[in-house]
N, C-alpha and C. Protein backbone atom coordinates (compact mmCIF):
# COMPACT_ATOMS: atom_id res chain seq x y z
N UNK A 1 -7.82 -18.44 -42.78
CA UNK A 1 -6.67 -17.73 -42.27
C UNK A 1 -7.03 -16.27 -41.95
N UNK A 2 -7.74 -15.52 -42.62
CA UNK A 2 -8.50 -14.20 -42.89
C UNK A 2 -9.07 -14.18 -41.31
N UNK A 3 -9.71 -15.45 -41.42
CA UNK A 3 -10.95 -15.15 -40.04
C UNK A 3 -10.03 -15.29 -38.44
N UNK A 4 -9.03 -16.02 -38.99
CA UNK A 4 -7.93 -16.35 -37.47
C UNK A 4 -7.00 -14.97 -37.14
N UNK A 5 -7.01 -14.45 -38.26
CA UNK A 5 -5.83 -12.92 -38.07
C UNK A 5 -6.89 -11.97 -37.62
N UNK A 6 -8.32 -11.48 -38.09
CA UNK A 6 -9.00 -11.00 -37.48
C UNK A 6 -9.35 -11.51 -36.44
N UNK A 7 -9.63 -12.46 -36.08
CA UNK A 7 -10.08 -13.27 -34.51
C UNK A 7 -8.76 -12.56 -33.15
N UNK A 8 -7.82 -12.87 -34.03
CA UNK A 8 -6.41 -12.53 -32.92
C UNK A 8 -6.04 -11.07 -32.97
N UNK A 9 -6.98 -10.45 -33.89
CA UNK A 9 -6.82 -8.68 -33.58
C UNK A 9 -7.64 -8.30 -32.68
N UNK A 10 -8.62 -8.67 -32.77
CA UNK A 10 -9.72 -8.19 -31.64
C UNK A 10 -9.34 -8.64 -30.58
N UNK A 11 -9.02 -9.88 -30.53
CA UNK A 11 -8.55 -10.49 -28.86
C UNK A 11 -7.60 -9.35 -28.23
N UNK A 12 -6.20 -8.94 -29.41
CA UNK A 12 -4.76 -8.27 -28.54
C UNK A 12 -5.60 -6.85 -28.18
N UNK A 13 -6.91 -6.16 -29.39
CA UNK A 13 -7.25 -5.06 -28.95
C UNK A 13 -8.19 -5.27 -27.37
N UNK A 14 -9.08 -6.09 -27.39
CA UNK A 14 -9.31 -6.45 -25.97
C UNK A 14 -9.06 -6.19 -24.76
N UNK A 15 -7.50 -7.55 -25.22
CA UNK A 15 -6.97 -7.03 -24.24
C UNK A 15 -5.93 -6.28 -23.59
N UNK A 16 -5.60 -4.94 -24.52
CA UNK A 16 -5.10 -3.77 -24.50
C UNK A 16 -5.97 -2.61 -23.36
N UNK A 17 -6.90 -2.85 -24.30
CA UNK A 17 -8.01 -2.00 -23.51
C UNK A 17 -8.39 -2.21 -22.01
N UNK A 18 -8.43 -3.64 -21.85
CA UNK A 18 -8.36 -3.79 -20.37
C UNK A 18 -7.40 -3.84 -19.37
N UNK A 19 -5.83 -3.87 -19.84
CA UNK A 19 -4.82 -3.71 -19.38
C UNK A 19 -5.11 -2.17 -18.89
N UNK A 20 -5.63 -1.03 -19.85
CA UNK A 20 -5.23 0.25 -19.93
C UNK A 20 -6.69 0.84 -18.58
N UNK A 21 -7.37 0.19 -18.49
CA UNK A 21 -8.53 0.07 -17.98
C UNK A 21 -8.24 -0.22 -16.14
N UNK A 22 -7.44 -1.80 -16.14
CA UNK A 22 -6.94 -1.83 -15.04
C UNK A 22 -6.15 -0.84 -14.24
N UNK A 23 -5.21 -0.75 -15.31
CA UNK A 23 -4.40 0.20 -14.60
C UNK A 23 -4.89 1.92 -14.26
N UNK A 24 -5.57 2.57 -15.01
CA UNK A 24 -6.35 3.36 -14.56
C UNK A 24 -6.82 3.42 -13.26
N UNK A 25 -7.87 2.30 -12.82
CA UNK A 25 -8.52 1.65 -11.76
C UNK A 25 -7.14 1.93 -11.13
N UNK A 26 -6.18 1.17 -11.17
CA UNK A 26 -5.65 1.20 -10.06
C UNK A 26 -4.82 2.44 -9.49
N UNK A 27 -4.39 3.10 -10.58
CA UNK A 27 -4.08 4.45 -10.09
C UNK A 27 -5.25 5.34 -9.55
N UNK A 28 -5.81 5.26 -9.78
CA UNK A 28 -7.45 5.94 -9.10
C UNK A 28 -7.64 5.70 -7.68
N UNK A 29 -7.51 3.71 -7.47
CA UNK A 29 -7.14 3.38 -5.86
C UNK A 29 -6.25 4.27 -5.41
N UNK A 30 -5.33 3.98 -5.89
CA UNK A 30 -4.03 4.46 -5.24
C UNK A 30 -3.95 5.98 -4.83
N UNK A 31 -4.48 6.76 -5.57
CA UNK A 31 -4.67 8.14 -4.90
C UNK A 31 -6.22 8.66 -4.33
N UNK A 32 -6.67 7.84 -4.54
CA UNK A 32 -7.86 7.83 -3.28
C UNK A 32 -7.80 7.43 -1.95
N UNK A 33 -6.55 6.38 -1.65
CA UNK A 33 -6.03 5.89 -0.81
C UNK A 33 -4.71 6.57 0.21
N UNK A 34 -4.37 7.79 -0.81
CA UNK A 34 -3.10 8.83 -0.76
C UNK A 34 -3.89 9.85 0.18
N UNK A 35 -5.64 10.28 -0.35
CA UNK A 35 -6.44 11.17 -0.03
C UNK A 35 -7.03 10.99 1.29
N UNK A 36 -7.60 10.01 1.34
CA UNK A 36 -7.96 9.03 2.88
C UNK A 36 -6.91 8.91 4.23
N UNK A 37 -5.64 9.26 3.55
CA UNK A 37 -4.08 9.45 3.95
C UNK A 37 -3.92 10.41 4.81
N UNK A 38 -4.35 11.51 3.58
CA UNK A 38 -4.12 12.91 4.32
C UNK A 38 -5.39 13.47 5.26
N UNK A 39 -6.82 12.75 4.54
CA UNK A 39 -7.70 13.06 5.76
C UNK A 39 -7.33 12.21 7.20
N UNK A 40 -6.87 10.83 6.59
CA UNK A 40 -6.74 10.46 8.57
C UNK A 40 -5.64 11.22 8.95
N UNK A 41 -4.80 12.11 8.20
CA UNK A 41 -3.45 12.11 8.93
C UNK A 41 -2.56 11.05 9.05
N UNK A 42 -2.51 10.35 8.51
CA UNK A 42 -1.86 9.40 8.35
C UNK A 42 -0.40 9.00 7.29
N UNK A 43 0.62 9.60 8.15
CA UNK A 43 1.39 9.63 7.01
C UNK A 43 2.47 8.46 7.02
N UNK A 44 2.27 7.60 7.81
CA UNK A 44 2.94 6.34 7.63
C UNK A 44 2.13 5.73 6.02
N UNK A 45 1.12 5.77 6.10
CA UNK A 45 0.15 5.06 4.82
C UNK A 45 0.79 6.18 3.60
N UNK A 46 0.89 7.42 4.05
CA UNK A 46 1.44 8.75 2.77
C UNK A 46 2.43 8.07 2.03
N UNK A 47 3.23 7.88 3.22
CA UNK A 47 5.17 7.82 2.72
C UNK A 47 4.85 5.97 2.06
N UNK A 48 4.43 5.57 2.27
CA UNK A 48 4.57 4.39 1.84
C UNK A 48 3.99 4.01 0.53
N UNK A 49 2.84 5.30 -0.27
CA UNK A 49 2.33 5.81 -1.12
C UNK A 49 3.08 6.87 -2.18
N UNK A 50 4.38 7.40 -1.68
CA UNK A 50 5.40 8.40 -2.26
C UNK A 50 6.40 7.61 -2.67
N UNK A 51 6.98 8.07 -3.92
CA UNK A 51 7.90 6.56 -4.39
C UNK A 51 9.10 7.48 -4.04
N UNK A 52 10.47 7.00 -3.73
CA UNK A 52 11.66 7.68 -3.15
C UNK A 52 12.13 9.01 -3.49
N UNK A 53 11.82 9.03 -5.02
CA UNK A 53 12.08 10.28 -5.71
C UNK A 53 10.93 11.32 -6.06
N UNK A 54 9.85 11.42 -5.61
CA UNK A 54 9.02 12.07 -5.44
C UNK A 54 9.12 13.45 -5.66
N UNK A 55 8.76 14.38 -6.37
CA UNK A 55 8.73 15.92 -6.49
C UNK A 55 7.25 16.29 -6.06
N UNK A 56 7.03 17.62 -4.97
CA UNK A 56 5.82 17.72 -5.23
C UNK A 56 5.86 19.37 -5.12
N UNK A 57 5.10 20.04 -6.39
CA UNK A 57 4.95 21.71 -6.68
C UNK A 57 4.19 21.70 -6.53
N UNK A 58 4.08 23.28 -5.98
CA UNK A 58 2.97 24.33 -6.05
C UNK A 58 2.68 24.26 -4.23
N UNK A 59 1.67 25.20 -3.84
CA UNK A 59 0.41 26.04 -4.99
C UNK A 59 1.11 27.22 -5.59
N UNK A 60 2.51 27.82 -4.66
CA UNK A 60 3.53 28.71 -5.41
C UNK A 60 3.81 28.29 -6.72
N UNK A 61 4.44 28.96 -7.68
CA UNK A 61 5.39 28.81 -8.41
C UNK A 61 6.74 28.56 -8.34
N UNK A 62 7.37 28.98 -7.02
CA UNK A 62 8.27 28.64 -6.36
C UNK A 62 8.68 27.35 -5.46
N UNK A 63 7.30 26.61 -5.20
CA UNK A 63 7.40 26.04 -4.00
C UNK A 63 7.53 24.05 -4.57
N UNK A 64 8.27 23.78 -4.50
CA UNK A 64 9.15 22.37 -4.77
C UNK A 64 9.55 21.71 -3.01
N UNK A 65 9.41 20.45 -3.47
CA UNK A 65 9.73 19.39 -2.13
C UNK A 65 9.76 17.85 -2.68
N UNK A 66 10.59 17.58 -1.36
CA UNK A 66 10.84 16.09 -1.83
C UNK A 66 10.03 14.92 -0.90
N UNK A 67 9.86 13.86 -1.06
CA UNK A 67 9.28 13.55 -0.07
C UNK A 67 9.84 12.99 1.65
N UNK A 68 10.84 13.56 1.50
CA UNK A 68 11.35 13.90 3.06
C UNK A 68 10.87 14.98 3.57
N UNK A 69 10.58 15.91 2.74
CA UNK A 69 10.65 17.17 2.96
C UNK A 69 8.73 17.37 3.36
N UNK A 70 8.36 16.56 2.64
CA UNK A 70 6.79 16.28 2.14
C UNK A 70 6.45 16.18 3.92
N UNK A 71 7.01 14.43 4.02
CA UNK A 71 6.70 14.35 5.12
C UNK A 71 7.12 15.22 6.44
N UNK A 72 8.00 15.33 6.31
CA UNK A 72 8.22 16.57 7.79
C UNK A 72 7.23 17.15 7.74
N UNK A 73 7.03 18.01 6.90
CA UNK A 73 5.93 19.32 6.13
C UNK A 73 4.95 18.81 7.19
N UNK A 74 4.28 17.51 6.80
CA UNK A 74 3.11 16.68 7.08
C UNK A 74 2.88 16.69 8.64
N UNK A 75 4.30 15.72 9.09
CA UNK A 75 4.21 15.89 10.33
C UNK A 75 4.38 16.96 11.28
N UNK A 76 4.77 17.94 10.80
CA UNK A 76 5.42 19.47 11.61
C UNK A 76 3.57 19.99 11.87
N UNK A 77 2.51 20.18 10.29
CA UNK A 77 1.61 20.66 10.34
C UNK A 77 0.50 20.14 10.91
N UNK A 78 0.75 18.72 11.06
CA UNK A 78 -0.04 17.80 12.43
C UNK A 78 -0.43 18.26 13.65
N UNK A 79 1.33 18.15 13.56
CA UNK A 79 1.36 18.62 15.03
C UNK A 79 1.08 20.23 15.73
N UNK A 80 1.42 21.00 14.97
CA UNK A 80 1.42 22.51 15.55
C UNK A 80 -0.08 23.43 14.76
N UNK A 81 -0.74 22.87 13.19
CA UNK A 81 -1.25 23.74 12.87
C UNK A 81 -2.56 22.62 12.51
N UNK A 82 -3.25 21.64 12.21
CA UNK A 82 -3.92 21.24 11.73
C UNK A 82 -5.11 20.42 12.27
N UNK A 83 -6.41 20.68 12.50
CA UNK A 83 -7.06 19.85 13.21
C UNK A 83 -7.57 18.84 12.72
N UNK A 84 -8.31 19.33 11.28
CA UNK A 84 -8.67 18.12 10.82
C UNK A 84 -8.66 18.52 9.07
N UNK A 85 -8.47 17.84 8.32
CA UNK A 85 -8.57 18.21 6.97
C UNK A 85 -9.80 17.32 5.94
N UNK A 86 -10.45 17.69 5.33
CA UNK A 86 -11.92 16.65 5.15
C UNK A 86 -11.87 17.19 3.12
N UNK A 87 -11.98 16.20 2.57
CA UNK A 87 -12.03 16.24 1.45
C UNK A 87 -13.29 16.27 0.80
N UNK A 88 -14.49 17.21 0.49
CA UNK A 88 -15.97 16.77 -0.05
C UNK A 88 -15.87 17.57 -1.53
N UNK A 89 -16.61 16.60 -2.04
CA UNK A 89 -17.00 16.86 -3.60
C UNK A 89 -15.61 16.90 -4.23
N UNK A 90 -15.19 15.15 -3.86
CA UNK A 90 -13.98 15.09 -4.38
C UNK A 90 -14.32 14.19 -5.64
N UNK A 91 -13.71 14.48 -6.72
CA UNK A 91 -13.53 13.75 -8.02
C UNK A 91 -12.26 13.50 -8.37
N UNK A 92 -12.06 12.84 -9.32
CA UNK A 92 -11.00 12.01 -10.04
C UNK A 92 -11.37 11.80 -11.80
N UNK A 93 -10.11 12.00 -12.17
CA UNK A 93 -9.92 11.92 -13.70
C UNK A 93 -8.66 11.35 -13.81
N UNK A 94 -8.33 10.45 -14.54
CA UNK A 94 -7.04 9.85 -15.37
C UNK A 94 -6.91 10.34 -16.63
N UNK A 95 -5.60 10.52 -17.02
CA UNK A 95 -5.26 10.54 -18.19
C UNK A 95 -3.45 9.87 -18.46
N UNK A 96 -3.59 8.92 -19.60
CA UNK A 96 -2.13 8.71 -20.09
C UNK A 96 -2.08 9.22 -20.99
N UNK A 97 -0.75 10.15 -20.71
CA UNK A 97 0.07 11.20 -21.56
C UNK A 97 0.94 10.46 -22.82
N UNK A 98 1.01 10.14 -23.84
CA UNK A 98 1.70 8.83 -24.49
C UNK A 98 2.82 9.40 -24.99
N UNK A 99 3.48 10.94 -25.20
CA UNK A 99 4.65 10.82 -25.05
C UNK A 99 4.95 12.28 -24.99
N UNK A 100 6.03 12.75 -24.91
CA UNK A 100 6.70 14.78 -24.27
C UNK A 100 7.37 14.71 -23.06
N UNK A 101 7.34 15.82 -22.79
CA UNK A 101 7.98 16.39 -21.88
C UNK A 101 7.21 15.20 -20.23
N UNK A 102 5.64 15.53 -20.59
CA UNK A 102 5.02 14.82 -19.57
C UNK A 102 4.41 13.46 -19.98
N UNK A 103 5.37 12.69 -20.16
CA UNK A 103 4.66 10.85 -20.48
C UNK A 103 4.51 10.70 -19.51
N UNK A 104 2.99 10.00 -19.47
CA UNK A 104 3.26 9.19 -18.29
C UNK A 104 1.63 9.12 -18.10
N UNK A 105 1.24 8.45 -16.54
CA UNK A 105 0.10 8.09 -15.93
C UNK A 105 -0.58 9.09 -15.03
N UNK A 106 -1.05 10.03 -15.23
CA UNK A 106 -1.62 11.09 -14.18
C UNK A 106 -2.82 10.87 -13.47
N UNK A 107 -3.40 11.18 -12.61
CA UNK A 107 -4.74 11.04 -11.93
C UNK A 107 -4.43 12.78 -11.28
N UNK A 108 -5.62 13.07 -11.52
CA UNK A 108 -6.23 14.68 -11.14
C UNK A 108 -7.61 14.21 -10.07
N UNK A 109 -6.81 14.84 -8.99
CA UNK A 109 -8.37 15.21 -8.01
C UNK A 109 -8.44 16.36 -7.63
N UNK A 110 -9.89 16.83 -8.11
CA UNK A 110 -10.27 17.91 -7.41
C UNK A 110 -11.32 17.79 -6.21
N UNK A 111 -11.14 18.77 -5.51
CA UNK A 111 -12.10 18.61 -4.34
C UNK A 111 -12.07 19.70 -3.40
N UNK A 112 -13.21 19.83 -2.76
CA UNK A 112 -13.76 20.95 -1.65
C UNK A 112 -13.14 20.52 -0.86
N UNK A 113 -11.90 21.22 0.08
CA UNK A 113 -11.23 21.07 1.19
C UNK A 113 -11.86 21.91 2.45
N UNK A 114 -11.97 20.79 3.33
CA UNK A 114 -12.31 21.94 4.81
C UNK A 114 -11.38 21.41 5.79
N UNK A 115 -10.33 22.60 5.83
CA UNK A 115 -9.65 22.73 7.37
C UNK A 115 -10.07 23.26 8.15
N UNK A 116 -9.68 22.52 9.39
CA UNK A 116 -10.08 23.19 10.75
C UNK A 116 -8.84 23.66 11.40
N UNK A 117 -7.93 24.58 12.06
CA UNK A 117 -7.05 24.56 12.69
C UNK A 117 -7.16 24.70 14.06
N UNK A 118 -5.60 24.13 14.89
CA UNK A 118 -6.17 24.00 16.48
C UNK A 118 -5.93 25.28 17.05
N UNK A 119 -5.25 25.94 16.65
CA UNK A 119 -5.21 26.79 17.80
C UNK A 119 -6.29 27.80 18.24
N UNK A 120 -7.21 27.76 17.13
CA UNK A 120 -8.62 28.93 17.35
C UNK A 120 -9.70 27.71 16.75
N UNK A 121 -9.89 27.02 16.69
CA UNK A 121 -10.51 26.12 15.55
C UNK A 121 -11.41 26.76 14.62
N UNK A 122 -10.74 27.29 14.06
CA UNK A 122 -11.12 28.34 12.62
C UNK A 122 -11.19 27.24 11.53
N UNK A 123 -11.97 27.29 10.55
CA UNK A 123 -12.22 26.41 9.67
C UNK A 123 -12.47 27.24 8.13
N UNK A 124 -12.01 27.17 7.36
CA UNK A 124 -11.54 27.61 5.74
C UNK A 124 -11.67 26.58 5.22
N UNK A 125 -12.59 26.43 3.43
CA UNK A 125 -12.91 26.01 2.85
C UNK A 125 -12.44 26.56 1.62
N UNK A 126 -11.61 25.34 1.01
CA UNK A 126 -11.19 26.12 -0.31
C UNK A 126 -11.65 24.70 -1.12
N UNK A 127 -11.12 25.54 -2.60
CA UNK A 127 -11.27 24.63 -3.92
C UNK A 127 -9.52 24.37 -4.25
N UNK A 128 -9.40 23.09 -4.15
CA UNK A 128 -8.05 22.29 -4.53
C UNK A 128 -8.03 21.44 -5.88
N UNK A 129 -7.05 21.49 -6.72
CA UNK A 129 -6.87 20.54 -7.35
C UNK A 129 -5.13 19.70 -7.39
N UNK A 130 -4.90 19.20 -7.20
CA UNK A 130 -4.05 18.22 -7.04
C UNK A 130 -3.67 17.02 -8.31
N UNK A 131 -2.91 17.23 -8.52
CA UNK A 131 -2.12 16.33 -9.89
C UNK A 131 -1.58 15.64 -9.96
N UNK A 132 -1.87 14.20 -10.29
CA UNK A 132 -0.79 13.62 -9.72
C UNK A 132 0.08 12.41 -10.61
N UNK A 133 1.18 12.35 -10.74
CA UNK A 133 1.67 11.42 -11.59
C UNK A 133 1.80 10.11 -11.05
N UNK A 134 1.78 8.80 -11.96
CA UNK A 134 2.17 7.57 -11.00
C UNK A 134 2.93 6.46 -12.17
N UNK A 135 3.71 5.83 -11.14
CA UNK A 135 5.10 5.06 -11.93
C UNK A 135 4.96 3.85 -10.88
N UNK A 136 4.75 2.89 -11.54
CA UNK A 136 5.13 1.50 -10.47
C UNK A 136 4.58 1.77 -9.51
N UNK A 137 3.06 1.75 -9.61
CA UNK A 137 2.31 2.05 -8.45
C UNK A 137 2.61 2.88 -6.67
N UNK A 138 3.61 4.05 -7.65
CA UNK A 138 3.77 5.12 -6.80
C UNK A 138 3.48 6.26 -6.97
N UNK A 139 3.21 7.50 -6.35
CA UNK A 139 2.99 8.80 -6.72
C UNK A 139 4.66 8.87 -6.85
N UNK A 140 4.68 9.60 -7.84
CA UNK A 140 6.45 10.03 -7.93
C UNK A 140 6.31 12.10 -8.05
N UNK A 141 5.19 12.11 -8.75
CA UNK A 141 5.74 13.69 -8.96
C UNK A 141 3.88 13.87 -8.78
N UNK A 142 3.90 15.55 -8.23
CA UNK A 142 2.53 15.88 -8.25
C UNK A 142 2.48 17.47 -7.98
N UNK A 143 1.47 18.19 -8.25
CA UNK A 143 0.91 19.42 -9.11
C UNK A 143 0.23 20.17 -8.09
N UNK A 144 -0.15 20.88 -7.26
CA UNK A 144 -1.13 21.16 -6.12
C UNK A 144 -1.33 23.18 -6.66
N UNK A 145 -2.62 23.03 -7.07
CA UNK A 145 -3.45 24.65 -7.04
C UNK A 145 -4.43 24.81 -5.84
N UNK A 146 -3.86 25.56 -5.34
CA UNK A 146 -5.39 26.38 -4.70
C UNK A 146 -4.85 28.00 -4.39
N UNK A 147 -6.22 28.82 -3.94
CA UNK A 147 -5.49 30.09 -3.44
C UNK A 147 -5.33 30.42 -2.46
N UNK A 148 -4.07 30.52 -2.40
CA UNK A 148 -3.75 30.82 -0.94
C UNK A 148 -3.83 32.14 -0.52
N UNK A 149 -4.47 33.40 -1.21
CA UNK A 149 -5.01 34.22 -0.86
C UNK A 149 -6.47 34.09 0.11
N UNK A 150 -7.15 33.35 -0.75
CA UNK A 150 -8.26 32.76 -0.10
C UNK A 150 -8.50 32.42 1.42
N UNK A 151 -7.39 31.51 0.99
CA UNK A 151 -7.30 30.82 3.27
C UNK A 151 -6.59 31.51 3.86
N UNK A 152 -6.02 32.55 3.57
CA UNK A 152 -5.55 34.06 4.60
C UNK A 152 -6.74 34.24 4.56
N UNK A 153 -7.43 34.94 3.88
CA UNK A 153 -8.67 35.83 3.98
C UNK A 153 -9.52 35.48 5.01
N UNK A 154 -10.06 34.01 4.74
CA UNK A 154 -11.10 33.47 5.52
C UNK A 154 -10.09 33.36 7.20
N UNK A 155 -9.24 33.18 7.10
CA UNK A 155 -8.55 33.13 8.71
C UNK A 155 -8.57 34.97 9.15
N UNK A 156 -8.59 35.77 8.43
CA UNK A 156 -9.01 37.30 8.90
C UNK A 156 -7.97 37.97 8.70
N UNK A 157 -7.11 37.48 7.88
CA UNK A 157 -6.06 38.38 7.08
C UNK A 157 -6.47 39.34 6.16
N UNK A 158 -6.23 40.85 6.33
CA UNK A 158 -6.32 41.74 5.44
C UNK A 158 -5.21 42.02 4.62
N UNK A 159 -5.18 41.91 3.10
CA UNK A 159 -3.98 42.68 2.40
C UNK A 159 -4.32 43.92 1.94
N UNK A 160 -2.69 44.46 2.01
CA UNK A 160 -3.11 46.05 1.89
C UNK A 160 -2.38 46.24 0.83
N UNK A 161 -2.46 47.04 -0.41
CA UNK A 161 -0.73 47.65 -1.22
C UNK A 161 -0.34 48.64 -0.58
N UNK A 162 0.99 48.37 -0.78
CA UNK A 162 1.80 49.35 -0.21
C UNK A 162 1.46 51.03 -0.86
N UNK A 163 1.17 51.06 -2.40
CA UNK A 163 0.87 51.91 -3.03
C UNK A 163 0.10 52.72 -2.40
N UNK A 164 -1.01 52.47 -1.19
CA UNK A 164 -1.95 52.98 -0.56
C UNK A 164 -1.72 53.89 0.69
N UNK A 165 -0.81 53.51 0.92
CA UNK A 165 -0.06 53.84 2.45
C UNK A 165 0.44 55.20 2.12
């Protein structure tokens, strides 16, 4: 009896571990597939990747959207500001949060972004990281750092303080 209760612990730990394993994997697809998204421009594949209630912050502290709002964003910057967007020395990390404020399934990618824009085809290279939560194999909420001091700069924006003037 000893050897059957241990036999059937190892099995449920098993296959715990590979449940937790799969699903990892698959949140990993899933926003590698979100990423491939935004490099083709492709935001029919985006929105269908954004689950209805979607929040997405940053790189402000201020700056919140929904994914209506996401996509317009998407398509407005298609069309008028963006030539091509290329993701290199992109990585991925999972983590499940098991309980707080933030439970849940996250996947973090970071990665070397290079935009090109059309109207001068000026090209800026920043460092992004992107956060992302997932529920029923959707992105529902997600995290976005970079500096946006940075990609003024490299486009030939000077800041001045006013203090100076």
């Amino acid at each position: 009896m000893k050897k059957l209760f241990l036999t059937l612990l190892v099995f449920v730990l098993i296959i715990s571990c590979t449940n937790q394993n799969t699903s990892i994997k698959e949140n990993e697809a899933l926003v590698n597939k979100y990423v491939e998204a935004v490099e083709n421009i492709d935001t029919t594949t985006m929105e269908s990747l954004l689950a209805d209630n979607y929040e997405g912050f940053g790189p402000s502290s201020n700056d919140k959207i929904d994914k209506k709002g996401a996509l317009t964003s998407w398509k407005e910057n298609v069309e008028n500001l963006y030539e091509s967007i290329h993701y290199s020395k992109s990585r991925i990390m999972s983590v499940n949060v098991p309980d707080g404020e933030n439970k849940g399934e996250w996947v973090s990618n970071w990665a070397e972004l290079k935009i090109v824009y059309k109207k001068d085809k000026k090209e800026v290279t920043i460092w992004t990281n992107t956060v992302y939560q997932i529920e029923n194999n959707k992105i529902i909420k997600s995290y976005t750092f970079y500096n946006e001091a940075d990609v003024l700069e490299q486009l030939g924006y000077v800041f001045i303080n006013p203090n100076d003037l």
